[in-house]
Protein backbone atom coordinates (compact mmCIF):
# COMPACT_ATOMS: atom_id res chain seq x y z
CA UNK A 1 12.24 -60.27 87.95
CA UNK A 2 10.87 -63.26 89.20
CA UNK A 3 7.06 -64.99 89.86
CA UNK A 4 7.07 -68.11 91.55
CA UNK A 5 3.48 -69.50 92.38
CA UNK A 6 2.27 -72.38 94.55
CA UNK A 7 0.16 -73.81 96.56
CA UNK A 8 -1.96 -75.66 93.84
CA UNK A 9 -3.13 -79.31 94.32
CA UNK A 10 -6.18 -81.04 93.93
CA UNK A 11 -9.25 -80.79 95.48
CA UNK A 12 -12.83 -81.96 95.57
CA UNK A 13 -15.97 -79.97 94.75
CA UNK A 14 -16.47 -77.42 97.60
CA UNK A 15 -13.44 -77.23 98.48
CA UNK A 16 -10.88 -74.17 99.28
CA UNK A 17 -7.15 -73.45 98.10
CA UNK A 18 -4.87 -70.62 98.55
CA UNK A 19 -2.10 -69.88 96.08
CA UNK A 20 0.69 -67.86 96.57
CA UNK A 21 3.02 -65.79 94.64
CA UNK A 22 6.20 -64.64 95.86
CA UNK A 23 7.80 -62.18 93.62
CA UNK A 24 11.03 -60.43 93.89
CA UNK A 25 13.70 -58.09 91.32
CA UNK A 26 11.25 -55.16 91.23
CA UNK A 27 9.62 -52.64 93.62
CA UNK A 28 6.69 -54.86 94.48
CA UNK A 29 4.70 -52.04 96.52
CA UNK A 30 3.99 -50.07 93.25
CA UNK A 31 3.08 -53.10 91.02
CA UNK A 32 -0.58 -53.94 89.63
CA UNK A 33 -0.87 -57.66 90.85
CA UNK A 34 -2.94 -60.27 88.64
CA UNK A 35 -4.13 -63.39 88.74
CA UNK A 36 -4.71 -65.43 85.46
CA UNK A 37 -5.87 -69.04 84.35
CA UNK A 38 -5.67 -71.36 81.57
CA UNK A 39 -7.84 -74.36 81.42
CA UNK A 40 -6.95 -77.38 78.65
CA UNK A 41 -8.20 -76.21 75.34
CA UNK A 42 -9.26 -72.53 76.30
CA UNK A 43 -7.39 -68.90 76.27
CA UNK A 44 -5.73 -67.68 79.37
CA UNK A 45 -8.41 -65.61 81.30
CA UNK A 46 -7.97 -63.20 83.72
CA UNK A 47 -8.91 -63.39 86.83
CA UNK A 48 -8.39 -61.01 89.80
CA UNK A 49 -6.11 -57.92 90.28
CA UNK A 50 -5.01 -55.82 93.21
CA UNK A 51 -3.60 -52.27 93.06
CA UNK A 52 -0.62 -50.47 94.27
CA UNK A 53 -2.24 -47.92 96.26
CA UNK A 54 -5.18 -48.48 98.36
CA UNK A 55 -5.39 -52.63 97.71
CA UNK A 56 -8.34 -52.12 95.42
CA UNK A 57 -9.31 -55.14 94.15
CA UNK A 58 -11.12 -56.61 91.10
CA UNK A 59 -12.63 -60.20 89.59
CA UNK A 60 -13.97 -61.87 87.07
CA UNK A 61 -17.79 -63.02 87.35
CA UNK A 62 -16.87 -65.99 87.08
CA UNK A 63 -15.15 -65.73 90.49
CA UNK A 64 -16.96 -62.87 92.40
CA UNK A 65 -17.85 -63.87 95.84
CA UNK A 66 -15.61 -67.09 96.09
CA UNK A 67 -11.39 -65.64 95.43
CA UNK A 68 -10.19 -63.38 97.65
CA UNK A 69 -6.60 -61.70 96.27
CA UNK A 70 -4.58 -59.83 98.44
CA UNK A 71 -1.10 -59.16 99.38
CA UNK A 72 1.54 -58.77 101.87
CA UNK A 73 4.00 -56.04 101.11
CA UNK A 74 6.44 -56.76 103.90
CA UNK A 75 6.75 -60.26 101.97
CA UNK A 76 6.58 -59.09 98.46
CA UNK A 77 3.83 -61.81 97.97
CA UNK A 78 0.65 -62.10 96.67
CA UNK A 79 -2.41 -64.46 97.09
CA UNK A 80 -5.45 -65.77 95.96
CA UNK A 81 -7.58 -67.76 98.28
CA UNK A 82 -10.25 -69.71 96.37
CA UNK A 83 -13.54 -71.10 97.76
CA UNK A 84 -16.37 -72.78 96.72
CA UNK A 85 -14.23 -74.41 94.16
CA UNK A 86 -16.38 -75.67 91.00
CA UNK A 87 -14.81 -78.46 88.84
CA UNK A 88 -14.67 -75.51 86.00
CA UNK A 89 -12.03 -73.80 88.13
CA UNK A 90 -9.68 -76.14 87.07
CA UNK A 91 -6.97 -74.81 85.05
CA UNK A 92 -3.18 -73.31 85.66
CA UNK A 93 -3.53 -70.32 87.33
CA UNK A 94 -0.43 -67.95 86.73
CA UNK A 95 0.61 -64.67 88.89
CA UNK A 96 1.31 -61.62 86.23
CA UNK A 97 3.30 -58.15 87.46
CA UNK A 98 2.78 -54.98 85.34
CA UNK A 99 3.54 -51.33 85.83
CA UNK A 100 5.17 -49.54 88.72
CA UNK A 101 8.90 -49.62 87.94
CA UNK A 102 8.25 -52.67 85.41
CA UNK A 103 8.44 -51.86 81.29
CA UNK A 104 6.76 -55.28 80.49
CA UNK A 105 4.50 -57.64 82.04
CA UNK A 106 6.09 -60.35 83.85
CA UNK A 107 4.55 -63.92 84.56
CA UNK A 108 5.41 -66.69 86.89
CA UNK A 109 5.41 -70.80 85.62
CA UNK A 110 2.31 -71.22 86.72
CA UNK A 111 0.40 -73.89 89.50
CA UNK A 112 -2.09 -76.69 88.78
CA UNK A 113 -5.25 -76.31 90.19
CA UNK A 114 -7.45 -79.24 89.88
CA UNK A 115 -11.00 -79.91 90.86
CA UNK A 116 -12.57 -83.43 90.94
CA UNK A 117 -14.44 -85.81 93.16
């Protein structure tokens, strides 16, 4: 199984990102797909998921109304598009697999996402 995330970077107040995650070595389609964060100093928090069936979706209040997570089966990847980006988004943000045909929960490295003027 493996995560790999990018697509992080810096960017000012305002601003917009998208992350990906491209994930392969399991049967994406039937996976519960999260997004996570840890800022400097602070727990990892999660952030958004997206379900197997139906692409129901879910986010923290921190983040309602700003990330957008969805997916592309046909490219077993998943994304997170962030806007409105506060200077409190900043943090790693990491791409976590669980369920489906998987027995633990898998995470990728992790990308930088940094917001500053």
């Amino acid at each position: 199984v493996q995560l790999v995330e990018s697509g992080g970077g810096l960017v000012q107040p305002g601003g917009s990102l998208r992350l990906s995650c491209a994930a392969s070595g399991f049967t994406f389609v039937s996976a519960v797909m999260s997004w996570y964060r840890q800022a400097p100093g602070k727990e990892r928090e999660w952030v958004a998921l997206i379900t197997p069936s139906y692409g129901l979706t879910n986010y923290a209040n921190s983040v309602k109304g700003r990330f957008t997570i969805s997916k592309d089966n046909a490219k077993n990847t998943v994304y997170l598009q962030m806007d409105s980006l506060k200077p409190e988004d900043t943090a790693v943000y990491y791409c976590q697999a669980r369920g489906g045909d998987l027995r633990i929960d898998y995470w990728g490295q992790g990308t930088q996402v940094t917001v500053s003027s």
